[in-house]
PDB file of N, CA and C in Angstrom:
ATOM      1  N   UNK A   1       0.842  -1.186   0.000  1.00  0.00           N
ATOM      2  CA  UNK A   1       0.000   0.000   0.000  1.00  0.00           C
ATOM      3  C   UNK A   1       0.884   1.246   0.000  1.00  0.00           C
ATOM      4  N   UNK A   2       0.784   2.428  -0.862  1.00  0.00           N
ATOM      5  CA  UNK A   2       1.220   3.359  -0.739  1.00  0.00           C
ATOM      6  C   UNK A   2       1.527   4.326   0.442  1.00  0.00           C
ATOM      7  N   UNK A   3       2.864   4.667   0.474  1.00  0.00           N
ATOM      8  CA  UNK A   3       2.617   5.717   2.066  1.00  0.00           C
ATOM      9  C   UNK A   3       1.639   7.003   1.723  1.00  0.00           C
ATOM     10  N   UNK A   4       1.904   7.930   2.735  1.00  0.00           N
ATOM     11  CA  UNK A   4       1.106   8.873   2.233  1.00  0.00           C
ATOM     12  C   UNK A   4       1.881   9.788   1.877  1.00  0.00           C
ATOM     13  N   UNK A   5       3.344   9.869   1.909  1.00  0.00           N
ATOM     14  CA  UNK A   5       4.236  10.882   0.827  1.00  0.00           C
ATOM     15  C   UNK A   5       4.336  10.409  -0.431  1.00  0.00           C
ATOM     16  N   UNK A   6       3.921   9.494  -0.483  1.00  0.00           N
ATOM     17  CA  UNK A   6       3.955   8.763  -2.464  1.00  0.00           C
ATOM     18  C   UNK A   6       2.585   9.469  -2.973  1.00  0.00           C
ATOM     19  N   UNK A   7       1.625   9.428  -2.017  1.00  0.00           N
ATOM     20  CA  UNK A   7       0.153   9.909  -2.285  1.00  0.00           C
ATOM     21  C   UNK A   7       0.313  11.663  -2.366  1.00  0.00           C
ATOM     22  N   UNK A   8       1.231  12.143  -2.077  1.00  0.00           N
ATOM     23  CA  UNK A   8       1.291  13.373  -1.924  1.00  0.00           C
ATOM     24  C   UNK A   8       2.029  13.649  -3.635  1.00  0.00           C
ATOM     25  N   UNK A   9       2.948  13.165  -3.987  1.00  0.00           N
ATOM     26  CA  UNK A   9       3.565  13.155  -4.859  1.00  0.00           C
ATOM     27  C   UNK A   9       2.655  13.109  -5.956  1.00  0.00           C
ATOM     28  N   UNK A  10       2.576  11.974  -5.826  1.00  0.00           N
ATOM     29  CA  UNK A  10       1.385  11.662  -6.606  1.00  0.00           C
ATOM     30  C   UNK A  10       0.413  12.757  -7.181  1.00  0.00           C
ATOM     31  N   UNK A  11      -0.062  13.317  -6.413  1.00  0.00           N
ATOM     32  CA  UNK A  11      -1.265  14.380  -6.363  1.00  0.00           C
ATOM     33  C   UNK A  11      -0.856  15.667  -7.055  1.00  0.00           C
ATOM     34  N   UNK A  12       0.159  15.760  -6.250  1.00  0.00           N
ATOM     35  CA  UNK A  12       0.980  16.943  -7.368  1.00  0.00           C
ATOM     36  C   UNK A  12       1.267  16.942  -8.475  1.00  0.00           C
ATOM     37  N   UNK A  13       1.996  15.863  -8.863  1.00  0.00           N
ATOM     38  CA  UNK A  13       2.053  15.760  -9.983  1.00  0.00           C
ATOM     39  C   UNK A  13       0.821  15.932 -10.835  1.00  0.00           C
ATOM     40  N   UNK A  14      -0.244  14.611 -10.429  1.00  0.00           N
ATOM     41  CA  UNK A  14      -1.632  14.966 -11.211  1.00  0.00           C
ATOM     42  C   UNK A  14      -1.757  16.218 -11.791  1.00  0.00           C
ATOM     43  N   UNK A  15      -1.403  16.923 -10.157  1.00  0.00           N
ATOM     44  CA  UNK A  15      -2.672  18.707 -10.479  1.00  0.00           C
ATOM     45  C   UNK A  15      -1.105  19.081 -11.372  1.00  0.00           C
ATOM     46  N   UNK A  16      -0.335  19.348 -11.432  1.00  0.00           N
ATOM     47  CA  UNK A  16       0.602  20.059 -12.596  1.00  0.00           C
ATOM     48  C   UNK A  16       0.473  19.518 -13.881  1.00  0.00           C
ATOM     49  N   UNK A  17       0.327  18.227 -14.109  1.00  0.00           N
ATOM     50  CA  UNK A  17      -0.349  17.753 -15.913  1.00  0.00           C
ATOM     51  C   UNK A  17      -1.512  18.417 -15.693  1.00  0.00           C
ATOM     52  N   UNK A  18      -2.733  17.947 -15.267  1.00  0.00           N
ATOM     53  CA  UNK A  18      -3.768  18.323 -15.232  1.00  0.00           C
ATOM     54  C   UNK A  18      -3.948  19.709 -15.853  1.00  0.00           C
ATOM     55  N   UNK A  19      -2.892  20.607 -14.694  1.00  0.00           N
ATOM     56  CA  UNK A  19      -3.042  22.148 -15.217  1.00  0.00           C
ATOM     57  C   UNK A  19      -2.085  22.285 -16.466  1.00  0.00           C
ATOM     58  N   UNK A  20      -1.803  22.053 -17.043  1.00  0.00           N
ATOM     59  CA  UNK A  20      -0.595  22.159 -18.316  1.00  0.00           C
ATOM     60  C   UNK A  20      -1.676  21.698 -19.658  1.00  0.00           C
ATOM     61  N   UNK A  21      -2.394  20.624 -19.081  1.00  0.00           N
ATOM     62  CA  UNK A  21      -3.123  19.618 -19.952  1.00  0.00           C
ATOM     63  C   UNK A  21      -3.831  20.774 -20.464  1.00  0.00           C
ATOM     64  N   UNK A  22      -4.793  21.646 -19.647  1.00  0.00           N
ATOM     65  CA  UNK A  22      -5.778  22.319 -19.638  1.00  0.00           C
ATOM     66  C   UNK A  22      -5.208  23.278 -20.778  1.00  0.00           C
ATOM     67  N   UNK A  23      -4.055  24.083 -20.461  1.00  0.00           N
ATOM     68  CA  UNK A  23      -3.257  25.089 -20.884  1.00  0.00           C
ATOM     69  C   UNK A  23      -3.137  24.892 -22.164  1.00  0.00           C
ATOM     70  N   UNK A  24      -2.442  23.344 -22.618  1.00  0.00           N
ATOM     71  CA  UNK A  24      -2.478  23.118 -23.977  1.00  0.00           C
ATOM     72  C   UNK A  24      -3.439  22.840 -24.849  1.00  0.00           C
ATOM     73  N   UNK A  25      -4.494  22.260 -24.124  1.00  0.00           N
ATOM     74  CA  UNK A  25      -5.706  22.609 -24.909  1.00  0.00           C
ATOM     75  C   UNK A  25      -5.912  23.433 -25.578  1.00  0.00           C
ATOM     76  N   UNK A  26      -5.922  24.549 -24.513  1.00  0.00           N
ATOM     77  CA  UNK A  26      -6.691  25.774 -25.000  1.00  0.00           C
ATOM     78  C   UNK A  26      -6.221  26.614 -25.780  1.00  0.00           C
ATOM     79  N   UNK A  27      -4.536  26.539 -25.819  1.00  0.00           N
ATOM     80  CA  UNK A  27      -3.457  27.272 -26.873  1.00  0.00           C
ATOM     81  C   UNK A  27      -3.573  26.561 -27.811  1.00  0.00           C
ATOM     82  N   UNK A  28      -4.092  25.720 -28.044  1.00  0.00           N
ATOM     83  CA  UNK A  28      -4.121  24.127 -29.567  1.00  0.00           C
ATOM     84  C   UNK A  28      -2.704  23.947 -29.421  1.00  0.00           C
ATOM     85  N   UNK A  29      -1.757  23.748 -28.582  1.00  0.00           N
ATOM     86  CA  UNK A  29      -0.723  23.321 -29.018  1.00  0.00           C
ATOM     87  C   UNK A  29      -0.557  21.595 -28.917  1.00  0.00           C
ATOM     88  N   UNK A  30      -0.891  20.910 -29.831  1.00  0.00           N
ATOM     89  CA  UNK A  30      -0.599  19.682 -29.837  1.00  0.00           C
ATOM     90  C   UNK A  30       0.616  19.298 -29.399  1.00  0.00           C
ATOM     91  N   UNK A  31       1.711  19.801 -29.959  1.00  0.00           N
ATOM     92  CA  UNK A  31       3.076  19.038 -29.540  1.00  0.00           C
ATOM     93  C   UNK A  31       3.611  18.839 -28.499  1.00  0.00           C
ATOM     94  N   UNK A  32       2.964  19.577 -27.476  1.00  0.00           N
ATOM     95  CA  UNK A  32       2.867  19.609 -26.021  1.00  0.00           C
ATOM     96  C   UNK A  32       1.587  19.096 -25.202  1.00  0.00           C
ATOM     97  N   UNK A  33       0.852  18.325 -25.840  1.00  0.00           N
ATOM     98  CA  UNK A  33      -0.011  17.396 -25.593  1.00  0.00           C
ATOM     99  C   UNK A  33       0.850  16.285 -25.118  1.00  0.00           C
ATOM    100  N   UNK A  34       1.312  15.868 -26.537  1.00  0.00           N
ATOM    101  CA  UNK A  34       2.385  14.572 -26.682  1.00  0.00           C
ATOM    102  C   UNK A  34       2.882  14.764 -25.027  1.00  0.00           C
ATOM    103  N   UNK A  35       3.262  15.728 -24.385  1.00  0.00           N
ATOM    104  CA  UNK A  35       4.262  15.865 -23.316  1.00  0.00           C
ATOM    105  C   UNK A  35       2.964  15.381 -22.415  1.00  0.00           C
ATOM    106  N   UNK A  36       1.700  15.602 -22.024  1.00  0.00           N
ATOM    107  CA  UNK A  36       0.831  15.022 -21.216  1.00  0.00           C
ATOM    108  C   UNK A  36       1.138  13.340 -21.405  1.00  0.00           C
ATOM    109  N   UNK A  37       0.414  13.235 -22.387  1.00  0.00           N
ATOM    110  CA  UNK A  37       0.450  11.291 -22.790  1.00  0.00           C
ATOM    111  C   UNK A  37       1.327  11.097 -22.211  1.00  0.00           C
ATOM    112  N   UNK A  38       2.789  11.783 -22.717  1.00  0.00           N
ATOM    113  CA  UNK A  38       4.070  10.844 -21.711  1.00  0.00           C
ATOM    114  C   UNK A  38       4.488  10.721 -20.504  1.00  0.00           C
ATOM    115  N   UNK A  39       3.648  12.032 -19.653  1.00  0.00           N
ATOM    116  CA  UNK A  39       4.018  12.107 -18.614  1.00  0.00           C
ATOM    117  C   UNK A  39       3.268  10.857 -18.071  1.00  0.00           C
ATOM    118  N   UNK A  40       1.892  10.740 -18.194  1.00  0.00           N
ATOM    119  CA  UNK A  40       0.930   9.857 -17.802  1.00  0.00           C
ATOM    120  C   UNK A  40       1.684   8.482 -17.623  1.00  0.00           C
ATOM    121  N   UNK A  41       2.001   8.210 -19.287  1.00  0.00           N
ATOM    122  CA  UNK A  41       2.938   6.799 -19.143  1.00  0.00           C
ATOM    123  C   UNK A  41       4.033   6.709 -18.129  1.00  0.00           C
ATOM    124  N   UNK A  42       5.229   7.795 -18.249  1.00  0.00           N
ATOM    125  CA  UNK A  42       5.906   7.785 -16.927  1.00  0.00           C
ATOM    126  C   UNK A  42       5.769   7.335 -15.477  1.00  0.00           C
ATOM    127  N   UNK A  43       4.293   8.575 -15.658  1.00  0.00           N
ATOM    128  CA  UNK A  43       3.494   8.576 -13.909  1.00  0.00           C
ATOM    129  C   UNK A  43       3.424   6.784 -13.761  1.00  0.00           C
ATOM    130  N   UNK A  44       2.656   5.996 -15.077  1.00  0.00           N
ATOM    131  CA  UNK A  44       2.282   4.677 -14.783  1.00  0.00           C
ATOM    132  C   UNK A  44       3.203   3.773 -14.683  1.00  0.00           C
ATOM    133  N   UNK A  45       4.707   4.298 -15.263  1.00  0.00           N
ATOM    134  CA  UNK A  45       5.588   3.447 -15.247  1.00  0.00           C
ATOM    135  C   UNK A  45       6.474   3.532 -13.617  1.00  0.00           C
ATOM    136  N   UNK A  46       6.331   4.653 -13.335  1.00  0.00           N
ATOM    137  CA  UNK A  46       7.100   4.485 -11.821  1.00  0.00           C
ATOM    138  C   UNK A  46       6.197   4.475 -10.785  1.00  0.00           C
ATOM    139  N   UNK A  47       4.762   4.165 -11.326  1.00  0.00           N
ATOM    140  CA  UNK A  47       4.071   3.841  -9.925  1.00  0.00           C
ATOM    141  C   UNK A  47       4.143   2.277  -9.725  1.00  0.00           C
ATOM    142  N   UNK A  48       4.198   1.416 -11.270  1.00  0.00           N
ATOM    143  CA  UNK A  48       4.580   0.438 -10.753  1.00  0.00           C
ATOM    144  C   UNK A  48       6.018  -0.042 -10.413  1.00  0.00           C
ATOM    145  N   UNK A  49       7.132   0.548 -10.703  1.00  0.00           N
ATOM    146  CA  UNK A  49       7.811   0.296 -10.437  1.00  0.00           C
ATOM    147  C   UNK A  49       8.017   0.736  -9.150  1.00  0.00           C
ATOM    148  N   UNK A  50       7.468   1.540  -8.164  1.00  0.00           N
ATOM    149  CA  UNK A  50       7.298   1.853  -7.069  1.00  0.00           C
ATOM    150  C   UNK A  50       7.045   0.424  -6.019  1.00  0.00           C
ATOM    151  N   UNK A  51       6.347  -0.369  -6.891  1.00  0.00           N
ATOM    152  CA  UNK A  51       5.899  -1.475  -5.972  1.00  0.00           C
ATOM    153  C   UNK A  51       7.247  -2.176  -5.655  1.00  0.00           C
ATOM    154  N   UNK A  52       8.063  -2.612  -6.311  1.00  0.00           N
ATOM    155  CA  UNK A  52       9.167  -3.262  -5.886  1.00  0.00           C
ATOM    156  C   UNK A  52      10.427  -2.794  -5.803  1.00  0.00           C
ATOM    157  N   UNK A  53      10.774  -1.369  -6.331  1.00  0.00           N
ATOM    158  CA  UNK A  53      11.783  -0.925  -6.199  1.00  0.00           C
ATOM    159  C   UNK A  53      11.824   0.194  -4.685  1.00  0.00           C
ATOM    160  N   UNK A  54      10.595   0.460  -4.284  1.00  0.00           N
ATOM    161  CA  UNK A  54      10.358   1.505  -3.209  1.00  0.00           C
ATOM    162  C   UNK A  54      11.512   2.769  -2.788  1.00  0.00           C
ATOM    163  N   UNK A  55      11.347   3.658  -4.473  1.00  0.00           N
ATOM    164  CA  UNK A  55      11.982   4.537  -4.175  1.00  0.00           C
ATOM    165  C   UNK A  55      12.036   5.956  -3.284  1.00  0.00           C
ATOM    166  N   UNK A  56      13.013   6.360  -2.777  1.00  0.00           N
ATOM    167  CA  UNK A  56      13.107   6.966  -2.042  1.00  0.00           C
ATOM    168  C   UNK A  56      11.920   8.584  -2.425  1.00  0.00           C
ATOM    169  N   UNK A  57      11.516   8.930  -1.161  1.00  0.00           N
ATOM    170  CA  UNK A  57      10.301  10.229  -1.385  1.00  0.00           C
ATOM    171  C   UNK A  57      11.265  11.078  -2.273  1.00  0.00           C
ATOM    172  N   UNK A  58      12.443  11.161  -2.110  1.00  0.00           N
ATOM    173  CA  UNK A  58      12.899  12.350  -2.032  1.00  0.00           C
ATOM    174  C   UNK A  58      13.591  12.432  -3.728  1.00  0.00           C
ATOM    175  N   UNK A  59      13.717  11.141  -4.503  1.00  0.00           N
ATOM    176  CA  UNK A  59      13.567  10.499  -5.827  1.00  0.00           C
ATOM    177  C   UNK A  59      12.567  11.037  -6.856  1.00  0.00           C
ATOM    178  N   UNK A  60      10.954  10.286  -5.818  1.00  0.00           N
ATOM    179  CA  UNK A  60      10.039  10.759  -6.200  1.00  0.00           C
ATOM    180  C   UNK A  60       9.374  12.126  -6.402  1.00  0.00           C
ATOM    181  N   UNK A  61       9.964  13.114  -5.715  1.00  0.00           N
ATOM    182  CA  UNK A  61      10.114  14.590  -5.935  1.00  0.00           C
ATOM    183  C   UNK A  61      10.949  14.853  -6.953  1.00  0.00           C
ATOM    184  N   UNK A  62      11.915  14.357  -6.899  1.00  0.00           N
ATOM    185  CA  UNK A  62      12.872  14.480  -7.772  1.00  0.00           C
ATOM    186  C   UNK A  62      12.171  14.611  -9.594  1.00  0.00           C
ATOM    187  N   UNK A  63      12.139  13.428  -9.588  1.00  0.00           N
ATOM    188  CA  UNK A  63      11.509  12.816 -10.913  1.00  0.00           C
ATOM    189  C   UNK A  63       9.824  13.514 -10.700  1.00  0.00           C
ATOM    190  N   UNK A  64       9.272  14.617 -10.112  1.00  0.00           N
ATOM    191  CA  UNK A  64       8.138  15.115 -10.290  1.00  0.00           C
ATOM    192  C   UNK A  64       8.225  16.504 -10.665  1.00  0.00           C
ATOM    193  N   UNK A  65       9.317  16.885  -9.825  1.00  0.00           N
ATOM    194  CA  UNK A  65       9.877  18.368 -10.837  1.00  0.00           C
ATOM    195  C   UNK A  65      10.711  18.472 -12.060  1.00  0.00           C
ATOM    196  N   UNK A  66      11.226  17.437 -12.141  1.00  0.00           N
ATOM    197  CA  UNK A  66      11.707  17.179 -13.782  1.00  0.00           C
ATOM    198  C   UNK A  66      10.618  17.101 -15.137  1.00  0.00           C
ATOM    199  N   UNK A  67       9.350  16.680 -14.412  1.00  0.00           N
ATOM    200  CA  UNK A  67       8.327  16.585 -15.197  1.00  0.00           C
ATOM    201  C   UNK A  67       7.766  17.865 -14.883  1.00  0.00           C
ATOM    202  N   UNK A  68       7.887  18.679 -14.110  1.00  0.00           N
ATOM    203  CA  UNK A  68       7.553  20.019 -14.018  1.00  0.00           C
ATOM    204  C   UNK A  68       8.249  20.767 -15.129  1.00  0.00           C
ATOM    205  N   UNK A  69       9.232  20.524 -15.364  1.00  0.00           N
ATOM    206  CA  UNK A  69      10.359  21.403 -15.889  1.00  0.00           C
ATOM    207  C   UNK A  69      10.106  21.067 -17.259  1.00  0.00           C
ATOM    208  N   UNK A  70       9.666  20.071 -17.568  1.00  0.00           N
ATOM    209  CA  UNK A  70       9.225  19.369 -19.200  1.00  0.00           C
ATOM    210  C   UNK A  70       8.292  20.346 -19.262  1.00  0.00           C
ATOM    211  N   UNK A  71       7.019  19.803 -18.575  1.00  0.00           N
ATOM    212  CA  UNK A  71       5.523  20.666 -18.946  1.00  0.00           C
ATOM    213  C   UNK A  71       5.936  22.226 -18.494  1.00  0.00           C
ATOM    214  N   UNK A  72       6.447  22.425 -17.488  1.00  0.00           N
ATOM    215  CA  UNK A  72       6.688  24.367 -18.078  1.00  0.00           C
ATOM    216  C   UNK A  72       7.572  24.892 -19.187  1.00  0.00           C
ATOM    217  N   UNK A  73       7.768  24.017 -19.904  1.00  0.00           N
ATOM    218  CA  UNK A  73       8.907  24.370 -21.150  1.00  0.00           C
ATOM    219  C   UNK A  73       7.947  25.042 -22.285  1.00  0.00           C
ATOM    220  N   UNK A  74       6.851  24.284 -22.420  1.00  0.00           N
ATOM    221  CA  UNK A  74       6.233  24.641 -23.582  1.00  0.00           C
ATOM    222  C   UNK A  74       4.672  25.420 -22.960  1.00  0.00           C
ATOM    223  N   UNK A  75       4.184  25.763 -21.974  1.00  0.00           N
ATOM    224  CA  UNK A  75       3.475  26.182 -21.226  1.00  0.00           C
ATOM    225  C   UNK A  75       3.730  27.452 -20.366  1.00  0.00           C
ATOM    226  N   UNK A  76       5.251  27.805 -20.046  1.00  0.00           N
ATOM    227  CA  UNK A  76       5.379  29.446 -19.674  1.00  0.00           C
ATOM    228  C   UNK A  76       6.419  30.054 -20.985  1.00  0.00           C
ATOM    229  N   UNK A  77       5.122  31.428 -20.861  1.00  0.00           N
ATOM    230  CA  UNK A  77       5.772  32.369 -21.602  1.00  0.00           C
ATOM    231  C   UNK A  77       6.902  33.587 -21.807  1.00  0.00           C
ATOM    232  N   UNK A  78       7.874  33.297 -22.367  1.00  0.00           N
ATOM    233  CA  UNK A  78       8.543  34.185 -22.002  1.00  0.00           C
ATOM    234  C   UNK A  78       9.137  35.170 -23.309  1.00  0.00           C
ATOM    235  N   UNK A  79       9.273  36.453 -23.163  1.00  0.00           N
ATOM    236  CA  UNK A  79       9.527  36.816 -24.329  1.00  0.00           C
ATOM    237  C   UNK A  79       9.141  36.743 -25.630  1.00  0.00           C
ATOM    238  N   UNK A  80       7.919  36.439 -25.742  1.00  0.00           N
ATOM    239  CA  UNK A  80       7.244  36.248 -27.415  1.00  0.00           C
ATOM    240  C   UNK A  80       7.328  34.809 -27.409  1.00  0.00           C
ATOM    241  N   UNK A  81       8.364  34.036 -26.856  1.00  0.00           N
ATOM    242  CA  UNK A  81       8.336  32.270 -27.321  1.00  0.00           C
ATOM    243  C   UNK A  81       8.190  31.699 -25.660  1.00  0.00           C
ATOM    244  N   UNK A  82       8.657  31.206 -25.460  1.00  0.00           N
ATOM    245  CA  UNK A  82       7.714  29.776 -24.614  1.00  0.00           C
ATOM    246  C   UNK A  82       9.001  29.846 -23.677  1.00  0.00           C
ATOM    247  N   UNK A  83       9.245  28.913 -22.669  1.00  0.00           N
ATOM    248  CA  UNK A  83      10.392  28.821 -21.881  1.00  0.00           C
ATOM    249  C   UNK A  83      10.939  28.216 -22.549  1.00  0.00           C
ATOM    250  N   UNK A  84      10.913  26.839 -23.055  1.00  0.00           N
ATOM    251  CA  UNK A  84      11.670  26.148 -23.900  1.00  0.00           C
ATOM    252  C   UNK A  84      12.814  26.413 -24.782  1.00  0.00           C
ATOM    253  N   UNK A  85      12.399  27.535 -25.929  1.00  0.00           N
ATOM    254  CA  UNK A  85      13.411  28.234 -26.136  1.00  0.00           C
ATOM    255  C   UNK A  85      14.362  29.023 -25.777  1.00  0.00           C
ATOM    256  N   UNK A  86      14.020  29.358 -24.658  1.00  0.00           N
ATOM    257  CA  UNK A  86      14.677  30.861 -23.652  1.00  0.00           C
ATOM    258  C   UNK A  86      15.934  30.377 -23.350  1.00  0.00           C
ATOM    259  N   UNK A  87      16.776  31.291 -24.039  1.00  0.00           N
ATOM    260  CA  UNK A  87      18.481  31.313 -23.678  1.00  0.00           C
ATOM    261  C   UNK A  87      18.745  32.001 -22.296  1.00  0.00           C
ATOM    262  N   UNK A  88      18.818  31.012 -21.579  1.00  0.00           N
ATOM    263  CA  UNK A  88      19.512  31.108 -19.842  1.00  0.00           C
ATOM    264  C   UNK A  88      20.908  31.716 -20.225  1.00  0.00           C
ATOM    265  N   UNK A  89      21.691  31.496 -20.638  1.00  0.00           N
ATOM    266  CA  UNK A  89      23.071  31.863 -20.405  1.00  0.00           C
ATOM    267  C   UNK A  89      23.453  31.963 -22.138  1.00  0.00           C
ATOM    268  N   UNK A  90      23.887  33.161 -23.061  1.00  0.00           N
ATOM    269  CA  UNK A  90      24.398  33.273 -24.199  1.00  0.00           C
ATOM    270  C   UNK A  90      25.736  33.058 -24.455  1.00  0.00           C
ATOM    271  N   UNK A  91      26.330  31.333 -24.225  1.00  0.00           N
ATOM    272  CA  UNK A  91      27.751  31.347 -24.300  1.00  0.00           C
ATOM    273  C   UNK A  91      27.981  30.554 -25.333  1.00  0.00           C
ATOM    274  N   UNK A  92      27.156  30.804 -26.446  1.00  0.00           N
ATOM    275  CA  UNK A  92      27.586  30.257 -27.886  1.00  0.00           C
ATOM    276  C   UNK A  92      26.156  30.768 -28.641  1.00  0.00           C
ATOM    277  N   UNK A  93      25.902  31.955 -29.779  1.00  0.00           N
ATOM    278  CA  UNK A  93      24.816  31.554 -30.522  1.00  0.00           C
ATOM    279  C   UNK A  93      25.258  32.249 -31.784  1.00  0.00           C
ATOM    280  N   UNK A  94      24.450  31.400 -32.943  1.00  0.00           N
ATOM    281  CA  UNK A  94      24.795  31.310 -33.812  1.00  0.00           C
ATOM    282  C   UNK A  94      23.358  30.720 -34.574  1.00  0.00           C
ATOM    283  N   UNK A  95      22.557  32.068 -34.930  1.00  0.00           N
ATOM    284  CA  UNK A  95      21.355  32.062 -35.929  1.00  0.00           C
ATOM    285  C   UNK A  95      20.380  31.195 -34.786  1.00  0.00           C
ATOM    286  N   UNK A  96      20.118  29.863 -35.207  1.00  0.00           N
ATOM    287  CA  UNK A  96      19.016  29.576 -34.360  1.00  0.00           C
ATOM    288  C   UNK A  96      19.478  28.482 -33.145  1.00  0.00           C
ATOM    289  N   UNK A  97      20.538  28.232 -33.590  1.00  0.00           N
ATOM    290  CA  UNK A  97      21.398  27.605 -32.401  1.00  0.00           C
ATOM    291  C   UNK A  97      22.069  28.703 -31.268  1.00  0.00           C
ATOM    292  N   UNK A  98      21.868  27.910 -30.545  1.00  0.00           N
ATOM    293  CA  UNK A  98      22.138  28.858 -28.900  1.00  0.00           C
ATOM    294  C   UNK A  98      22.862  27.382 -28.114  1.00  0.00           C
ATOM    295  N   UNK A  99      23.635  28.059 -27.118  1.00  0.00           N
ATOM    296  CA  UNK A  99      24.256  27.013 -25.377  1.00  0.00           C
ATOM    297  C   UNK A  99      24.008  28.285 -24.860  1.00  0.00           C
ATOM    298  N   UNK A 100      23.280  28.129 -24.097  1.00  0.00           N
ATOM    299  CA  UNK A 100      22.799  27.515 -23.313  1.00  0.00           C
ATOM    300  C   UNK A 100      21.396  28.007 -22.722  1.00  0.00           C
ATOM    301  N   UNK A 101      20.541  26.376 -23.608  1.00  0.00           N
ATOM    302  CA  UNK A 101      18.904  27.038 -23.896  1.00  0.00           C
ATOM    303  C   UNK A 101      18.253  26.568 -22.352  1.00  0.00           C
ATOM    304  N   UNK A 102      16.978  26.772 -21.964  1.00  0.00           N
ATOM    305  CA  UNK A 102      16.404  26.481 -20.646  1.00  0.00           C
ATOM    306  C   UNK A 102      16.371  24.328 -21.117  1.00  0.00           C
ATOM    307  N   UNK A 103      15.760  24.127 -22.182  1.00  0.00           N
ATOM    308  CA  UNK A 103      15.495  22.804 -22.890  1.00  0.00           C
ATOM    309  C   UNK A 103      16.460  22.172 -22.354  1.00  0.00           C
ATOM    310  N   UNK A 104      17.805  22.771 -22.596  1.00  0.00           N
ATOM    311  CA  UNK A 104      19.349  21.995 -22.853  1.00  0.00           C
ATOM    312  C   UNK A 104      19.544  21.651 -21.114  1.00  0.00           C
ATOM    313  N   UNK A 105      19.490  22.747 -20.286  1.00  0.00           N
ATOM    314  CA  UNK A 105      19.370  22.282 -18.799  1.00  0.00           C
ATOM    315  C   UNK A 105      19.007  21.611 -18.751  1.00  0.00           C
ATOM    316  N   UNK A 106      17.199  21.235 -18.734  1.00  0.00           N
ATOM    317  CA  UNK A 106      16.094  20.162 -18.498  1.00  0.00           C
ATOM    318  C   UNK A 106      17.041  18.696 -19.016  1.00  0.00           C
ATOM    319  N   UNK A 107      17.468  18.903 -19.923  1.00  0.00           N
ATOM    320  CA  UNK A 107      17.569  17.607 -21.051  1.00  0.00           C
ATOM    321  C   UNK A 107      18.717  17.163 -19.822  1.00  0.00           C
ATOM    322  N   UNK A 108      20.001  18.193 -19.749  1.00  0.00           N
ATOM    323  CA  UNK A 108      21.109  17.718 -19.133  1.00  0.00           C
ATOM    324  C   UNK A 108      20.772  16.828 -17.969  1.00  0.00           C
TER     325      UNK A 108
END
């Protein structure tokens, strides 16, 4: 049976797709749909793997703000484009290539 910090996790996560889900709806941005579906699969893949691997809460936060950091990529706005694109640090750009994009963090 789940503790109740997995249930907490849990929940959060929900309500942050949930609210992103909503968001992309309503902007029609499909390609950031795709990012719901996967989170979902994720969510389903480490809840069962939760059953026998019983990872640590602090994991499970872990891996819930990383999925934060996915779904606010294409969901906050910044500057005319999205976070996703947003150059954190300009230490290489060159036309539409940039180092060091918000994406390239997430990804790292």
């Amino acid at each position: 049976m789940p503790e109740r910090g997995e249930w907490l996790v849990l929940a959060a996560t929900l309500a942050y797709v949930a609210v992103f889900g909503v968001l992309f709806t309503r902007a029609g941005n499909a390609e950031f749909l795709w990012y719901v579906a996967t989170m979902l699969v994720l969510i389903g893949l480490v809840a069962l793997g939760q059953r026998s691997a019983r990872f640590p809460p602090a994991l499970l936060w872990a891996l819930s703000l990383w999925g934060l950091a996915h779904m606010a990529s294409g969901g906050v706005p910044v500057g005319g484009s999205v976070l996703y694109a947003h150059i954190v640090l300009p230490l290489w750009v060159d036309g539409e290539y940039a180092f060091l994009r918000y994406d390239q963090i997430v990804h790292f």
